[in-house]
Protein backbone atom coordinates (compact mmCIF):
# COMPACT_ATOMS: atom_id res chain seq x y z
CA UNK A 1 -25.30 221.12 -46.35
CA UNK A 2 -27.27 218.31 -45.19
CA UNK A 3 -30.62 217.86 -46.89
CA UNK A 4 -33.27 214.66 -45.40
CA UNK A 5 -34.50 215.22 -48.80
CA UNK A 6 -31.47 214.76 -50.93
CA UNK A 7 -30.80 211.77 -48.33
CA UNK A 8 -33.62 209.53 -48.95
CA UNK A 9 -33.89 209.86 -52.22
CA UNK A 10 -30.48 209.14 -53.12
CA UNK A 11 -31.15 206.13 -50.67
CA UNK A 12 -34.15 205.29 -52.21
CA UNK A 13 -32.29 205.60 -55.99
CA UNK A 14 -29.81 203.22 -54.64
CA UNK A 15 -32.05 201.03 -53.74
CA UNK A 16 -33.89 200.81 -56.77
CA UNK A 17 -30.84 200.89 -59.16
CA UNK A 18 -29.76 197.56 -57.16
CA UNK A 19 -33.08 196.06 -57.07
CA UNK A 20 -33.25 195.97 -60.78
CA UNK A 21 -29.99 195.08 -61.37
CA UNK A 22 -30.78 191.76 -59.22
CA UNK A 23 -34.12 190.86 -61.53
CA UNK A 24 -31.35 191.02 -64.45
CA UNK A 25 -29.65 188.77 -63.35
CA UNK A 26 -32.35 185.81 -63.89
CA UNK A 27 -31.11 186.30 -67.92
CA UNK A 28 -27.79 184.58 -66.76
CA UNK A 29 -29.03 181.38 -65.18
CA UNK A 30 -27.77 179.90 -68.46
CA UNK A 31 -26.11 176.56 -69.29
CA UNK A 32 -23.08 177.86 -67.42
CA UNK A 33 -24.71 178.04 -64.49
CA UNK A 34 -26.22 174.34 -64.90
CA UNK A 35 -23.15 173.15 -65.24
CA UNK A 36 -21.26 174.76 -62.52
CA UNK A 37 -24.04 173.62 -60.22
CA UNK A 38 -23.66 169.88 -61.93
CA UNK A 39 -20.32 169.88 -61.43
CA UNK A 40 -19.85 170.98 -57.44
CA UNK A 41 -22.42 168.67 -57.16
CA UNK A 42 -20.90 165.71 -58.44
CA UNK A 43 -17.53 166.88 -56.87
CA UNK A 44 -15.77 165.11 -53.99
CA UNK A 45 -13.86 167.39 -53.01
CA UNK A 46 -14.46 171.22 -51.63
CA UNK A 47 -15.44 174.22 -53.87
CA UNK A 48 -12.38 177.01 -52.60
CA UNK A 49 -13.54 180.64 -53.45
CA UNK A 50 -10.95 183.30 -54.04
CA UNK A 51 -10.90 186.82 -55.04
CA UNK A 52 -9.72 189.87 -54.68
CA UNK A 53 -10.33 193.69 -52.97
CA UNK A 54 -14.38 193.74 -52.22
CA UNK A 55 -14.76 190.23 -54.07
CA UNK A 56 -12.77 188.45 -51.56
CA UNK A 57 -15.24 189.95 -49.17
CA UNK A 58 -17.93 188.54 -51.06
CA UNK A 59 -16.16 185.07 -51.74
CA UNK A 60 -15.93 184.65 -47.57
CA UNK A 61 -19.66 185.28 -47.43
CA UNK A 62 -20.29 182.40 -50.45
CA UNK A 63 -18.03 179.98 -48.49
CA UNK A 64 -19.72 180.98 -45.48
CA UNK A 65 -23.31 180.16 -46.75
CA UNK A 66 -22.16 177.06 -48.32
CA UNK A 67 -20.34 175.65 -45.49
CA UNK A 68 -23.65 176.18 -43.37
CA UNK A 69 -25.86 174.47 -46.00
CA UNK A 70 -23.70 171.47 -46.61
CA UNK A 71 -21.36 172.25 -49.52
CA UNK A 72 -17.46 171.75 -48.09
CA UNK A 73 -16.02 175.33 -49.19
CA UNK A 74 -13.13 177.39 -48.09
CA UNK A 75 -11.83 180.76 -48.91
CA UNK A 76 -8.89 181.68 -50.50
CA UNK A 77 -7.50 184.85 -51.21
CA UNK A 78 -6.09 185.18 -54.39
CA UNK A 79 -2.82 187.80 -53.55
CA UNK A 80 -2.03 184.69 -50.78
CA UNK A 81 -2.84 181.91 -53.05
CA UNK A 82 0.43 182.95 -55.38
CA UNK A 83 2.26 182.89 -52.31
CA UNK A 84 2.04 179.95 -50.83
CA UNK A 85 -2.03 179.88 -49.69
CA UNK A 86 -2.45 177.07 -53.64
CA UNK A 87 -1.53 174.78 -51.71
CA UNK A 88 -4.96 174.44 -49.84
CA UNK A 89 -6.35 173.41 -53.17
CA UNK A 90 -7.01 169.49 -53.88
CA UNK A 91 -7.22 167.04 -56.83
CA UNK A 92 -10.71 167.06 -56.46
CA UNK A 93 -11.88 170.30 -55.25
CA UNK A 94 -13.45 172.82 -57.70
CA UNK A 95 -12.00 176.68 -57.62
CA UNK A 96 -14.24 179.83 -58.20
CA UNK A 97 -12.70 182.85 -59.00
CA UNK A 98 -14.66 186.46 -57.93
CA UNK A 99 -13.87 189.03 -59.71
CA UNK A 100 -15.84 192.51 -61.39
CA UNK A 101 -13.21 193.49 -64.17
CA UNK A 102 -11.54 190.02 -64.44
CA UNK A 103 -8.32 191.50 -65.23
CA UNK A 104 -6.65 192.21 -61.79
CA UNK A 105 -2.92 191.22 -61.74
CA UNK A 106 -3.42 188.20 -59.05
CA UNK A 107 -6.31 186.75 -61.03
CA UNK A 108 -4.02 186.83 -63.92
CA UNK A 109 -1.32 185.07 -62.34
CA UNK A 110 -3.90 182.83 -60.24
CA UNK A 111 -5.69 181.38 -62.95
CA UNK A 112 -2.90 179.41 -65.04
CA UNK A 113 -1.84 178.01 -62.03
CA UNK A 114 -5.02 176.21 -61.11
CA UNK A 115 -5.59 175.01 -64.56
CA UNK A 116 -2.38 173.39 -65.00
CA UNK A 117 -3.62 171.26 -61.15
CA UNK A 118 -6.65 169.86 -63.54
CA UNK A 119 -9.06 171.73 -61.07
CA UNK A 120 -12.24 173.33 -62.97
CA UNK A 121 -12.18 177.06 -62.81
CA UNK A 122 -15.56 178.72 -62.57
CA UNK A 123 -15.65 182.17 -62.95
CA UNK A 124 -18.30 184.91 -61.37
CA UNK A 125 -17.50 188.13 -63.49
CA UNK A 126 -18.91 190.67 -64.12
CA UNK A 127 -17.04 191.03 -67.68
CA UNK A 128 -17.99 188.39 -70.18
CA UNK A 129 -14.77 189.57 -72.75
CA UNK A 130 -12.55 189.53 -69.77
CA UNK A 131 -9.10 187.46 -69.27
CA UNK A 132 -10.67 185.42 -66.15
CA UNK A 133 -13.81 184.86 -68.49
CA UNK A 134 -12.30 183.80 -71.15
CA UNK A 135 -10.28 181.68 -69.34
CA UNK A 136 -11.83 179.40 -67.21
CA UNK A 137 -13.85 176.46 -67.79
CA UNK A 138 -17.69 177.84 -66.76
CA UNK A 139 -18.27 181.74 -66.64
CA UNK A 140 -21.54 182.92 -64.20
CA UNK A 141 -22.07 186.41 -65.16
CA UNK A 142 -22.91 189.26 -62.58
CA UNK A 143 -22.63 192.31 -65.08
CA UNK A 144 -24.65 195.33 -63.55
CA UNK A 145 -25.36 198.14 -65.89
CA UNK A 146 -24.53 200.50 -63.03
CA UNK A 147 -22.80 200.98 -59.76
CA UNK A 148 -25.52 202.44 -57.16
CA UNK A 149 -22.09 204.75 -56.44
CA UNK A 150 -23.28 208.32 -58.09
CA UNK A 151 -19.30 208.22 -59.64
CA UNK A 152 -19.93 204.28 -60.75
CA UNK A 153 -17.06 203.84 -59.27
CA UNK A 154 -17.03 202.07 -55.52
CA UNK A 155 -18.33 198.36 -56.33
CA UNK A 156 -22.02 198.56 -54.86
CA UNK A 157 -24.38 196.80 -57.40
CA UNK A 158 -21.59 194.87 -58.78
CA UNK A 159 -20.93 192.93 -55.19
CA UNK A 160 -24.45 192.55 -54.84
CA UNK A 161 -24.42 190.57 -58.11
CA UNK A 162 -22.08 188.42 -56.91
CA UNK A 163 -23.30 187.84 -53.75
CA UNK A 164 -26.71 186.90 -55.56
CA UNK A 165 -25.43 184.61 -57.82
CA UNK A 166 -23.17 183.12 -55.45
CA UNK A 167 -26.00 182.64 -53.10
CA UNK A 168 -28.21 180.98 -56.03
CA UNK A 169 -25.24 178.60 -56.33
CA UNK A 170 -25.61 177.32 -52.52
CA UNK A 171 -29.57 177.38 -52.93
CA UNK A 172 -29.39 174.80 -55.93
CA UNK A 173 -26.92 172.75 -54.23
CA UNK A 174 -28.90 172.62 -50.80
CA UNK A 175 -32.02 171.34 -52.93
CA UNK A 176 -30.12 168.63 -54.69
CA UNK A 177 -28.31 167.45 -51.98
CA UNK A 178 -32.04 167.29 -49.66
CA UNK A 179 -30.72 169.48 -46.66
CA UNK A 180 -33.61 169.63 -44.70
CA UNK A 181 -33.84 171.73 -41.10
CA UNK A 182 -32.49 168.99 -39.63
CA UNK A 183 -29.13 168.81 -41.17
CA UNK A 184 -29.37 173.18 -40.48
CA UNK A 185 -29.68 172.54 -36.80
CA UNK A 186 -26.46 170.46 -36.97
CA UNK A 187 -24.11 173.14 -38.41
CA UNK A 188 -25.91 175.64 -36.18
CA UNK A 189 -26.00 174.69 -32.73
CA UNK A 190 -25.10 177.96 -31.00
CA UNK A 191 -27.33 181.25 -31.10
CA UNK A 192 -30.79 181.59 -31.55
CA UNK A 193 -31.24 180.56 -34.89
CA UNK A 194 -29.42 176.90 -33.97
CA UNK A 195 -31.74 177.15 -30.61
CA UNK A 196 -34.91 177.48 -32.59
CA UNK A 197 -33.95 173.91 -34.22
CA UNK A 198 -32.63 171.99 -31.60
CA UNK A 199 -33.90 173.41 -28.04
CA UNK A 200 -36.57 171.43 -26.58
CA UNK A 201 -39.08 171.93 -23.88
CA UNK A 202 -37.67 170.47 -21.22
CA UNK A 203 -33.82 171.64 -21.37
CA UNK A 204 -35.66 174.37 -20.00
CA UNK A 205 -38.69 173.38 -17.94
CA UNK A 206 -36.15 170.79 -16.14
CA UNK A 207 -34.61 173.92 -14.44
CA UNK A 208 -37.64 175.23 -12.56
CA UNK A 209 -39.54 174.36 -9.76
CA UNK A 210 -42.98 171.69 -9.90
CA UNK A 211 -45.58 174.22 -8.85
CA UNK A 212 -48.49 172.09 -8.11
CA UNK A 213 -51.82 172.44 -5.61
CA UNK A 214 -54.56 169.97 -5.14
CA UNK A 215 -57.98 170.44 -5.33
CA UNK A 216 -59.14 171.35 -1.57
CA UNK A 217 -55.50 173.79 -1.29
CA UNK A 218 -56.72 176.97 0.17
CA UNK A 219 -56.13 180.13 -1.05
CA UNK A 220 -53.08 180.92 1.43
CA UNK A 221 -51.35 177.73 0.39
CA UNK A 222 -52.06 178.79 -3.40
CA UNK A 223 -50.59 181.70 -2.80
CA UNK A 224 -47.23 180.41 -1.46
CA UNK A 225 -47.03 178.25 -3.58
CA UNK A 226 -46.89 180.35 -7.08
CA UNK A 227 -45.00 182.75 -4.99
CA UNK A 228 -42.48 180.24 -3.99
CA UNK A 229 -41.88 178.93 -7.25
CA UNK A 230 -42.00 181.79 -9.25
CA UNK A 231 -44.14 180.97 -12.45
CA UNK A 232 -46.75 183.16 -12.07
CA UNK A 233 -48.54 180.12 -11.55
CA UNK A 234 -49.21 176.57 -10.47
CA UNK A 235 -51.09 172.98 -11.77
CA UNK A 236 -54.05 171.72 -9.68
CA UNK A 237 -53.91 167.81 -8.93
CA UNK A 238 -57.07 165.95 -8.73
CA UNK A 239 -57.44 163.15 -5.31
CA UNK A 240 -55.18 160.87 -7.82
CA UNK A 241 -52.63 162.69 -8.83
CA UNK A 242 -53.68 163.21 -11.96
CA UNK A 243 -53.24 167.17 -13.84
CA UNK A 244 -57.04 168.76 -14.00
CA UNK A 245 -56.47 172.51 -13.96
CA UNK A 246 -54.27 175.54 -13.82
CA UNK A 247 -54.20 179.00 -11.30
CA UNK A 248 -52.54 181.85 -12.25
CA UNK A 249 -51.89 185.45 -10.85
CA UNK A 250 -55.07 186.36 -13.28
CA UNK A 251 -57.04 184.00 -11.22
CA UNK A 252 -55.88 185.37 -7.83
CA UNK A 253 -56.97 188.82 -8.91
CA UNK A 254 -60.22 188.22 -10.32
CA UNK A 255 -60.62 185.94 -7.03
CA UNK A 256 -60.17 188.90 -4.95
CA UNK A 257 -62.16 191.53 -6.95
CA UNK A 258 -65.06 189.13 -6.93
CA UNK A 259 -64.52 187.57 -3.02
CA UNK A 260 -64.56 189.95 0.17
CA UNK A 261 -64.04 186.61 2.04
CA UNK A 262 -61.36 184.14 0.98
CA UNK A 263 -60.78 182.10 3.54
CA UNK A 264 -63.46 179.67 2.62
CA UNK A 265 -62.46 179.23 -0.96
CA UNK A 266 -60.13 176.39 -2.02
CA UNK A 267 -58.48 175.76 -5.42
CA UNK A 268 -61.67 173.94 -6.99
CA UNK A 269 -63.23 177.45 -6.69
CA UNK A 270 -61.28 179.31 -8.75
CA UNK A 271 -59.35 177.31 -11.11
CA UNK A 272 -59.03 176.51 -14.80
CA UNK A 273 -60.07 173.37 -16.20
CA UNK A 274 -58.26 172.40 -19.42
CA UNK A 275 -54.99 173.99 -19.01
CA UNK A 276 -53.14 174.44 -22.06
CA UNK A 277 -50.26 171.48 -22.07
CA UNK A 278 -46.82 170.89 -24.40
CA UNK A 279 -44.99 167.43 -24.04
CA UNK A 280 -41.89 167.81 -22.60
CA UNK A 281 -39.73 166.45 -25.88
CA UNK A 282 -41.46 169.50 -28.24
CA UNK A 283 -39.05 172.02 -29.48
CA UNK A 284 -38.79 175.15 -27.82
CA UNK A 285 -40.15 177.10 -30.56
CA UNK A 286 -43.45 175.13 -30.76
CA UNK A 287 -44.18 176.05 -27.52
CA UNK A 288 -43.86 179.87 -28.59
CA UNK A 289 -46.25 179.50 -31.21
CA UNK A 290 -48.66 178.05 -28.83
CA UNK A 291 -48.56 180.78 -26.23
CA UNK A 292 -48.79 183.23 -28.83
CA UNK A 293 -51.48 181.75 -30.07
CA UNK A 294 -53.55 181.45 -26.87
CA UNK A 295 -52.04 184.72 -25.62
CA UNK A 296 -50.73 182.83 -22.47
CA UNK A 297 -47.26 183.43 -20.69
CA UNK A 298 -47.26 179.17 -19.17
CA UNK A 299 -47.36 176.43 -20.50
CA UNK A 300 -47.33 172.88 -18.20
CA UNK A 301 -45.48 170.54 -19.28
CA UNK A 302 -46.10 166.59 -19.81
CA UNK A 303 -44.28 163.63 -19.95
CA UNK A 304 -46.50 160.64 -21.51
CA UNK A 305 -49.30 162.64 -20.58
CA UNK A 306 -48.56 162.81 -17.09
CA UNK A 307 -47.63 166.62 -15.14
CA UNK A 308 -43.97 166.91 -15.17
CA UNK A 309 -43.21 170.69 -14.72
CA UNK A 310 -43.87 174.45 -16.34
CA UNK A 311 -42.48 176.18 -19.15
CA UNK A 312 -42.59 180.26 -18.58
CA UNK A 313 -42.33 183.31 -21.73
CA UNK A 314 -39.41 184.65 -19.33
CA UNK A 315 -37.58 181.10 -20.37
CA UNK A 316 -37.81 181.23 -23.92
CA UNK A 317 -36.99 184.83 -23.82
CA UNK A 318 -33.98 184.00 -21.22
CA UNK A 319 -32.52 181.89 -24.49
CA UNK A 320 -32.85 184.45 -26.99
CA UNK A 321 -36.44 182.87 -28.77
CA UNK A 322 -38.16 185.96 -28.81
């Protein structure tokens, strides 16, 4: 029978169990775990990850954040690897080995193998007695004292562990090596995490119109022209060309509820000195944190100070920045 009850709390047990399982693990950032960092540090070749069952779902994840934070590393599974896959593995590269128990078959038959290539063997176990413990040149340990499985069976807490660990591996590493968000933006170039580091202000103000008004525009020619070029909004020139103000579809309205007769009125009536401005070579994201912080939906856009276009919310949320 199913109980919301039962259900969140034996979410919320999980949760726990794995939480404090995690602060454990600080007790295992040891000398082994110097040294493996030291050593795929001072590597030139790749670090290859292997395991096997849910740890070779865990080992893609490693190579995955490594690869992304400028540590060469491939995956290996280790079932393939004794069939062929060891030969993907280099004089210089160094191997780590996932594993809970440490005694599967493949490990067993993996492990010899890449110590008689001269490769170091690190191993992230979850067994410190184990054969792959034993075994290999630098052990990182990821015991848990319990699976969050009510059986402690189905690995839970212990891939967690790994994943931790593993992750503290590629942390260290990016800090040594000085990865900055620079060097991100260059492994991530698609989706909106790779846009928030490389997109700038005008890759997308260079696709819209050039509202712009001058001073004595009436209020029909206003008009038109934010309808026409569909911003919501346009910049008001001064006699020399020069940017002095800003009218939106706010200023229109609060025109009208305060004006019974327009026709008079020209755009040095009812516009806003001191628009808020972005040059044109900020990133993207900059320009979100300014309209969110003036609680504005336009921003225009400069080049060497001079008016060069408008940047719109609907843009940055047309790439996926918001």
């Amino acid at each position: 029978m199913f109980s919301t009850e039962k259900v969140m709390q034996q979410a919320v047990a999980s949760i726990k169990l794995q939480a404090a399982s995690i602060a454990a693990l600080e007790d295992f950032v040891n000398e082994d775990f110097l040294k493996s960092v030291e050593i795929i540090y001072k590597s030139k070749g790749r670090v290859v990850i292997s395991g096997i069952g849910k740890s070779a779902i865990i080992a893609q994840k490693i190579v995955a954040t490594m690869n992304s934070t400028g540590t060469p590393a491939l995956y290996m599974h280790a079932a393939d690897a004794i069939h062929g896959d060891l030969g993907m593995v280099q004089e210089d590269d160094v191997v780590i080995i996932i594993s809970k128990s440490g005694e599967s078959p493949e490990i067993k038959l993996l492990v010899p193998f890449i110590k008689n290539f001269g490769n170091p063997v690190i191993a992230l176990c979850g067994k410190k007695e184990s054969y792959l413990a034993t075994n290999a040149d630098y052990f990182i340990n990821s015991t848990v004292a319990k699976e969050a499985c009510p059986n402690n069976l189905a690995p839970t807490t212990s891939t967690t562990a790994q994943m931790v660990m593993g992750d503290a591996l590629a942390i260290c590493l990016l800090d040594l090596k000085g990865f900055t968000d620079k060097d991100f933006a260059r492994y991530h170039p698609g989706g909106a995490l790779g846009k928030r580091l490389y997109l700038r202000v005008k890759d997308m103000s260079s696709l819209n119109e050039k509202p712009q008004v001058n001073l004595d525009s009436t209020i029909r020619q206003i008009i038109v022209e934010i309808s026409g070029k569909r911003l919501g909004a346009t910049a008001v020139m001064d006699e020399h060309g020069v940017l002095t103000g800003i009218i939106t579809d706010g200023d229109i309205r609060r025109m009208l509820q305060l004006h019974t007769d327009v026709d008079p009125l020209r755009a040095k009536d009812i516009y806003s000195t001191a628009p808020k401005t972005i040059e044109e070579n900020e990133l993207a994201v900059t320009a979100l944190e300014k309209m969110r912080e003036h609680d504005i939906t336009q921003l225009l856009v400069t080049k060497d100070g001079q008016y060069a276009g408008m940047l719109h919310l609907h843009d940055l949320v047309r790439e996926g920045l918001i």
